[in-house]
C-alpha atoms as a PDB file:
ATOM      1  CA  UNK A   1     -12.107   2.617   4.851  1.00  0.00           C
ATOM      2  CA  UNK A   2     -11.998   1.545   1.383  1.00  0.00           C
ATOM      3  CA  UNK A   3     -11.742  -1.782   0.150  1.00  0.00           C
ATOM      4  CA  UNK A   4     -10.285  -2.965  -3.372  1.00  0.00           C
ATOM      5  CA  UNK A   5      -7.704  -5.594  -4.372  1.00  0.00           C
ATOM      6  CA  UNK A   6      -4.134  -4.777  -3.243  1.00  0.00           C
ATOM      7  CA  UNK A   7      -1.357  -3.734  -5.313  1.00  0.00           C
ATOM      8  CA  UNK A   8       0.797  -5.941  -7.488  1.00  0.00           C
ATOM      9  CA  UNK A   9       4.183  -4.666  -7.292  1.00  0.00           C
ATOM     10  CA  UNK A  10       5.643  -5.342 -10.771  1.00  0.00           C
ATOM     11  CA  UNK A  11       9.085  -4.658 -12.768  1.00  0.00           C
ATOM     12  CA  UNK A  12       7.930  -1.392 -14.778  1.00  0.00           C
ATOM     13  CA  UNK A  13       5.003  -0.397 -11.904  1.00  0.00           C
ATOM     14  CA  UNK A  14       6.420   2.834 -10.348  1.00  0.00           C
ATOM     15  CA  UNK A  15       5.677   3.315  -6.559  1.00  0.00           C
ATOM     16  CA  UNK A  16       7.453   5.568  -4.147  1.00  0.00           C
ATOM     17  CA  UNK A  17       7.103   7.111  -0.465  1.00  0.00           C
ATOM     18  CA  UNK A  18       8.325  10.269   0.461  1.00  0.00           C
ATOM     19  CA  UNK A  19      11.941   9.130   0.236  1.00  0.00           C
ATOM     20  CA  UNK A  20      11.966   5.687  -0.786  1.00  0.00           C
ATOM     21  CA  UNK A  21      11.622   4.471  -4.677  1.00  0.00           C
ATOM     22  CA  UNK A  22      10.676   0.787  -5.818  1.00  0.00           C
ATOM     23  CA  UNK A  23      13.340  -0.715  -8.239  1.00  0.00           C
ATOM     24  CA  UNK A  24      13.706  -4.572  -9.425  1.00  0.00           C
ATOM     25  CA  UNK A  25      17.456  -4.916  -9.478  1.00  0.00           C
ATOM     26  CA  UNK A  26      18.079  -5.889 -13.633  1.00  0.00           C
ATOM     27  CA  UNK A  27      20.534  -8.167 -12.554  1.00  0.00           C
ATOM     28  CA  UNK A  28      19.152 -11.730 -10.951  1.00  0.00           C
ATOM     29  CA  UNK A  29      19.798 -13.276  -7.740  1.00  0.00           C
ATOM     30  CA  UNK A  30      20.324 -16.811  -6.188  1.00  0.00           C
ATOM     31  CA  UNK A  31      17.566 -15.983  -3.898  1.00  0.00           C
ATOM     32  CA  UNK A  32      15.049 -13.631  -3.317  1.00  0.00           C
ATOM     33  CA  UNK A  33      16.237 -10.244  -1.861  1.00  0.00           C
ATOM     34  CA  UNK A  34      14.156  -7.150  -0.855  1.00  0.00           C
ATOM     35  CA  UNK A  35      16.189  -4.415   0.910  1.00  0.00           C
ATOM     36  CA  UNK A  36      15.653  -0.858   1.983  1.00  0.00           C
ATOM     37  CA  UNK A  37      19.122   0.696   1.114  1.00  0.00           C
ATOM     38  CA  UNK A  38      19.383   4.460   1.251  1.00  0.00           C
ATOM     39  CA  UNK A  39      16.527   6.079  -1.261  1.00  0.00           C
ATOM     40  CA  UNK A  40      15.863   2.860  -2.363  1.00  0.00           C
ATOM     41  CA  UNK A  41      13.466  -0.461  -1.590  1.00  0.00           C
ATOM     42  CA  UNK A  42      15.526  -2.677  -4.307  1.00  0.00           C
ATOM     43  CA  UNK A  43      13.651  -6.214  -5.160  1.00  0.00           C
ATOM     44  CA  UNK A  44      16.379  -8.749  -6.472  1.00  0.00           C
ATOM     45  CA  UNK A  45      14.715 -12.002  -8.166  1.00  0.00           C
ATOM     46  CA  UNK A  46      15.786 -15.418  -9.194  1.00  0.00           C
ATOM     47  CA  UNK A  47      15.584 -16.236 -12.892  1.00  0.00           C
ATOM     48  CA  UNK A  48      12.309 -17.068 -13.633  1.00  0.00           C
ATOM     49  CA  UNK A  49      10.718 -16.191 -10.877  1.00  0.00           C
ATOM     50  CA  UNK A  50       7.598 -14.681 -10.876  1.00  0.00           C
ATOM     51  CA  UNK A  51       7.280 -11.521  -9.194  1.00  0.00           C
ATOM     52  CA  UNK A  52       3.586 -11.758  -8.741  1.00  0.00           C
ATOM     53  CA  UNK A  53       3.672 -14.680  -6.623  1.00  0.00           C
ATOM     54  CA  UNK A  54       2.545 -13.761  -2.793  1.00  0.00           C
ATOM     55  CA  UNK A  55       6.134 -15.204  -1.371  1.00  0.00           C
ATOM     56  CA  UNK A  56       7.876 -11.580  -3.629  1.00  0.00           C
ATOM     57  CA  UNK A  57       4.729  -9.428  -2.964  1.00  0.00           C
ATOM     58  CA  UNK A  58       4.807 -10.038   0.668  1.00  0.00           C
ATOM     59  CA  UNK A  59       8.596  -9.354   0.682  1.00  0.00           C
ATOM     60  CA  UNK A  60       7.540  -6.118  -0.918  1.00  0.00           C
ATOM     61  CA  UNK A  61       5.333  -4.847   1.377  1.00  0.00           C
ATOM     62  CA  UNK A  62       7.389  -5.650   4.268  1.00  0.00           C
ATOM     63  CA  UNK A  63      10.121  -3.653   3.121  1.00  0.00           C
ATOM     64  CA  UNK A  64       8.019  -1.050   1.889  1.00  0.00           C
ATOM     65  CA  UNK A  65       6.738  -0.924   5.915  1.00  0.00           C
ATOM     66  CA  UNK A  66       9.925  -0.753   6.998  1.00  0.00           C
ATOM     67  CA  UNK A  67      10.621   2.756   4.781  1.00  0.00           C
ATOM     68  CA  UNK A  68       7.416   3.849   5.929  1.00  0.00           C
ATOM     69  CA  UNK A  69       8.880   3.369  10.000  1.00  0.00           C
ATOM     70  CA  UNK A  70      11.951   5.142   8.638  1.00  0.00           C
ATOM     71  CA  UNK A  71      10.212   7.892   7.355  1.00  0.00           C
ATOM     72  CA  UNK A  72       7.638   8.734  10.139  1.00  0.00           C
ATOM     73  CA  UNK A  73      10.388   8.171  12.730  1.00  0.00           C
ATOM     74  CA  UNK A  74      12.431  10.678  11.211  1.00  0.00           C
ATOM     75  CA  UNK A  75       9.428  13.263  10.452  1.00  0.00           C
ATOM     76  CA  UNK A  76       6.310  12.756  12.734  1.00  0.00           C
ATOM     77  CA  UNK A  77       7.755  13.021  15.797  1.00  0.00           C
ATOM     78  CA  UNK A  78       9.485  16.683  15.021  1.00  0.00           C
ATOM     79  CA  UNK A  79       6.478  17.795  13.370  1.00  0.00           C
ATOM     80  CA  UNK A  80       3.988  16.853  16.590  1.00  0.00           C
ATOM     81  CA  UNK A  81       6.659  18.990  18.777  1.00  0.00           C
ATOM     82  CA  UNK A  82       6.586  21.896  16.494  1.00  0.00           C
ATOM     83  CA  UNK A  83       2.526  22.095  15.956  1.00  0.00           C
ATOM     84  CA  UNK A  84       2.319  21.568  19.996  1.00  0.00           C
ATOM     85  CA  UNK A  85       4.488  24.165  20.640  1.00  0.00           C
ATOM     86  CA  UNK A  86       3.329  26.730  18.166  1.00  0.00           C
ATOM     87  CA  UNK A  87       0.047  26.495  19.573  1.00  0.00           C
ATOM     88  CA  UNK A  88       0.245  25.733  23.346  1.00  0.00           C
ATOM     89  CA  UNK A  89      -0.707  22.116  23.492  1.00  0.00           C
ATOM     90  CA  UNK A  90       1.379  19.542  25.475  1.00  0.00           C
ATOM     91  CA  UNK A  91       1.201  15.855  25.536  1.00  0.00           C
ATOM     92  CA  UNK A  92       3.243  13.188  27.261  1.00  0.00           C
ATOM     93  CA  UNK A  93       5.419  11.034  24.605  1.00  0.00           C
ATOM     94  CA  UNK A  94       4.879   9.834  21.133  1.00  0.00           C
ATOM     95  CA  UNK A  95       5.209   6.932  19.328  1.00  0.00           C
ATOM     96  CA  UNK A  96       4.835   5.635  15.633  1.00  0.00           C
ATOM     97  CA  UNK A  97       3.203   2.592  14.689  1.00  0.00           C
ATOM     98  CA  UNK A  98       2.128   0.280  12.446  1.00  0.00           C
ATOM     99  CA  UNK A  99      -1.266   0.717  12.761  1.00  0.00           C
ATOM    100  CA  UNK A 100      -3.761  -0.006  10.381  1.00  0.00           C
ATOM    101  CA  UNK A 101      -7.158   0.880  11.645  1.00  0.00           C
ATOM    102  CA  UNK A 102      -6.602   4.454  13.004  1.00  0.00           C
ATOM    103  CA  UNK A 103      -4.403   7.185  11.923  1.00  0.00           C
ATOM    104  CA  UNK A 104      -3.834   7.909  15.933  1.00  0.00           C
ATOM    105  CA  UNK A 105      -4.989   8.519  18.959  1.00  0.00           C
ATOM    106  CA  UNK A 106      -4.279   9.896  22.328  1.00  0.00           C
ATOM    107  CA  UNK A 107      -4.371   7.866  25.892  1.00  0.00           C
ATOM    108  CA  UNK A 108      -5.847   8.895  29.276  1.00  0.00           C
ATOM    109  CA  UNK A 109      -1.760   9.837  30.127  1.00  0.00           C
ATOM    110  CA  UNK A 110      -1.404  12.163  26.881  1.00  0.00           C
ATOM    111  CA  UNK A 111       0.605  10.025  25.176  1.00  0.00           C
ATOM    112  CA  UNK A 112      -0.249  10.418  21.372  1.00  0.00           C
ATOM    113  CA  UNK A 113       0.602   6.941  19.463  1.00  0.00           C
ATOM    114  CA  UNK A 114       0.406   7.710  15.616  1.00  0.00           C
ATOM    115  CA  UNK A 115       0.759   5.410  12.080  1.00  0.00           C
ATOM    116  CA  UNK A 116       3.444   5.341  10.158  1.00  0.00           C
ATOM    117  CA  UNK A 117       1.144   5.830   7.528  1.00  0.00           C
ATOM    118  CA  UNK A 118       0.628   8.875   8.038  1.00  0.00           C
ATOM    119  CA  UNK A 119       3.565   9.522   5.996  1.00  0.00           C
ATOM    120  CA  UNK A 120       1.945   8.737   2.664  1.00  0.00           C
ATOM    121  CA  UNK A 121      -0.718  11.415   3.083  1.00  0.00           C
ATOM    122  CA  UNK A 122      -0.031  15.414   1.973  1.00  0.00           C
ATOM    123  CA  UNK A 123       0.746  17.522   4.590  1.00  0.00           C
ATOM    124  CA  UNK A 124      -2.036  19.357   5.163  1.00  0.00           C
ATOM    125  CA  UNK A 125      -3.878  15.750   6.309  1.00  0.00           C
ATOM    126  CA  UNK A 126      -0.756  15.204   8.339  1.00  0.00           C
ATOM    127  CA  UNK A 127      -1.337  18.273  10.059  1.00  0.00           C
ATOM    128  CA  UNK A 128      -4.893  18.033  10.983  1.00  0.00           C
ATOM    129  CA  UNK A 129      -4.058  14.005  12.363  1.00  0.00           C
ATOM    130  CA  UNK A 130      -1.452  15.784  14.982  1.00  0.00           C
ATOM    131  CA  UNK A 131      -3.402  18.866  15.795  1.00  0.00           C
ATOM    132  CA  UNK A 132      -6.678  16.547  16.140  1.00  0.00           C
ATOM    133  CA  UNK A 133      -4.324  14.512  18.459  1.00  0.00           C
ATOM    134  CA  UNK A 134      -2.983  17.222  20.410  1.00  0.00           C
ATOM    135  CA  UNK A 135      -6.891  18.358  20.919  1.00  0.00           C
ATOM    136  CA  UNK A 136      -7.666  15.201  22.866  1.00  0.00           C
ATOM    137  CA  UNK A 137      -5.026  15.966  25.242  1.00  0.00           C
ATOM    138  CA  UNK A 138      -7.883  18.414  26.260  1.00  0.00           C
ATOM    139  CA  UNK A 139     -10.782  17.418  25.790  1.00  0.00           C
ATOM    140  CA  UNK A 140     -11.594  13.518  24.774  1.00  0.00           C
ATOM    141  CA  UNK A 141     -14.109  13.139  23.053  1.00  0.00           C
ATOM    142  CA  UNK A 142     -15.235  14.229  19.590  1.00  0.00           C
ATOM    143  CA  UNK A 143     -18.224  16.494  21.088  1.00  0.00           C
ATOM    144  CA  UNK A 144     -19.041  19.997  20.543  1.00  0.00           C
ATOM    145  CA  UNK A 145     -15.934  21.262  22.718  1.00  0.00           C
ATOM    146  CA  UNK A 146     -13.589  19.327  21.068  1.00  0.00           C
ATOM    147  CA  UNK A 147     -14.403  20.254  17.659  1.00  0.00           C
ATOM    148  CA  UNK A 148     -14.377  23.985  18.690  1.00  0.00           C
ATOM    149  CA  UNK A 149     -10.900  23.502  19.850  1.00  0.00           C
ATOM    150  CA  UNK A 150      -9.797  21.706  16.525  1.00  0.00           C
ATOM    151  CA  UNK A 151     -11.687  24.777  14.414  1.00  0.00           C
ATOM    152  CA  UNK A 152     -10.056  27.443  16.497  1.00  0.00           C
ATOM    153  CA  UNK A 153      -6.612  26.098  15.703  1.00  0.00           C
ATOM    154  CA  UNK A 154      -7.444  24.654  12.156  1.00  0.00           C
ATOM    155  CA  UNK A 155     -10.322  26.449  11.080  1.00  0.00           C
ATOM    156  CA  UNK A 156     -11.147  24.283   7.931  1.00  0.00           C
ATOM    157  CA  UNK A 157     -10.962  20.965  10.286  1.00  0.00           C
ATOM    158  CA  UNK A 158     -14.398  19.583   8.894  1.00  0.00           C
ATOM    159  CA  UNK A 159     -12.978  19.697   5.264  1.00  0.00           C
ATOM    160  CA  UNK A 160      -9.970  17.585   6.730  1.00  0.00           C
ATOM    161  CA  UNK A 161     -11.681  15.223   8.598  1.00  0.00           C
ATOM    162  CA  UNK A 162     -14.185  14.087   5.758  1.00  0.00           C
ATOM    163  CA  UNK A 163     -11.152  14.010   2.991  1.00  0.00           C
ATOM    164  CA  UNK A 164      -9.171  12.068   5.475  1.00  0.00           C
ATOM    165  CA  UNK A 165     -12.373   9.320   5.723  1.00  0.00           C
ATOM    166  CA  UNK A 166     -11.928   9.228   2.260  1.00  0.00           C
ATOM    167  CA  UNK A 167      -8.228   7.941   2.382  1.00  0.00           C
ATOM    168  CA  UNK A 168      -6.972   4.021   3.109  1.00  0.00           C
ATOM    169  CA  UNK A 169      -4.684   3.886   5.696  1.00  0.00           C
ATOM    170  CA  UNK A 170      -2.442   1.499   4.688  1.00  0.00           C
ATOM    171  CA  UNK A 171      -0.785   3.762   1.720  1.00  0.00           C
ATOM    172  CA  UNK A 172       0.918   0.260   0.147  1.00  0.00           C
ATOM    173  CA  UNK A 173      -2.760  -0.985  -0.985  1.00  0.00           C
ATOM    174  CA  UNK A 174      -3.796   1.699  -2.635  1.00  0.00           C
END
C-alpha cells in the first residue's frame, strides 16, 4: 500500500464518505466534541483550540470510523447477498471490519469477513472485492483456477485487481 503523511482534518478542508460530511460546528464548546449525527460527523472545539493537535485529529478519525461501520453495515452485507445470488456462489456469514491490511478474505468455513473500507472505493472495486471473495469459497488460492473463475464472472478482473493495489485501504489517510 501507499505510504504518505495522513490527513489534517481542518475547518474549511472538505471530506465526506458516502453519506457522512465533515463540519466544525461555528459555534464553540466547553470541551471537545466529535459526533456522528445523521449525515453528519460534526467536530465542536473549545476556543482556542487548535484543531491540528493529535488529541482533535484522533477524535476525527474515530468518528469518521465509526460512519465508515455505519455505512458498510448498512450496504456490504446486501450487496455480497445479491452478487452471490445472481451468480450461484454461496458462503457461510459475513462480517465487516475494521481492517486495515486486507480488503477481505474468506475462511476455511466460507465465512467472508470484509473492511469497512471498502465503502470509500467506487463500486465497480467494491464489486470485484465481493465477487473475488465469493471465488475463494471455491477454490482458495489465487492460482490459475481461481482466476478463471473470477474472469468468467468479471471478465475485466485483472484491470480490478491492479487498480485496487493501487488504492490505500484506510480511505481517512488519503
Amino acid at each position: 500500500m501507499l505510504k504518505d503523511k495522513p490527513t489534517v482534518f481542518l475547518p474549511g478542508i472538505q471530506f465526506q464518505t458516502r453519506s457522512h460530511r465533515l463540519m466544525f460546528s461555528p459555534d464553540p464548546c466547553r470541551l471537545l466534541q466529535v459526533r456522528v449525527t445523521g449525515s453528519l460527523i460534526k467536530v465542536c472545539l473549545p476556543h482556542g483550540t487548535d484543531p491540528s493537535i493529535p488529541i482533535v485529529q484522533q477524535a476525527i478519525r474515530l468518528a469518521i470510523d465509526r460512519a465508515l461501520m455505519q455505512e458498510a453495515r448498512l450496504m456490504l452485507p446486501s450487496r455480497l447477498e445479491k452478487l452471490a445470488s445472481l451468480h450461484g456462489f454461496t458462503f457461510a456469514r459475513v462480517t465487516v471490519k475494521n481492517m486495515v491490511s486486507r480488503w477481505g478474505s474468506c475462511t476455511l468455513k466460507n465465512d467472508i469477513n470484509l473492511s469497512m473500507h471498502m465503502v470509500c472505493l467506487p463500486d465497480d472495486l467494491i464489486d470485484y472485492i465481493l465477487i473475488h471473495e465469493l471465488a475463494h469459497t471455491r477454490v482458495r488460492s489465487h492460482g490459475p483456477k481461481f482466476w478463471s473463475l473470477l474472469e468468467s464472472v468479471l471478465p475485466d478482473a485483472r484491470r480490478l485487481d491492479k487498480l485496487l493495489n493501487k488504492r490505500r485501504i484506510v480511505c481517512h489517510e488519503i
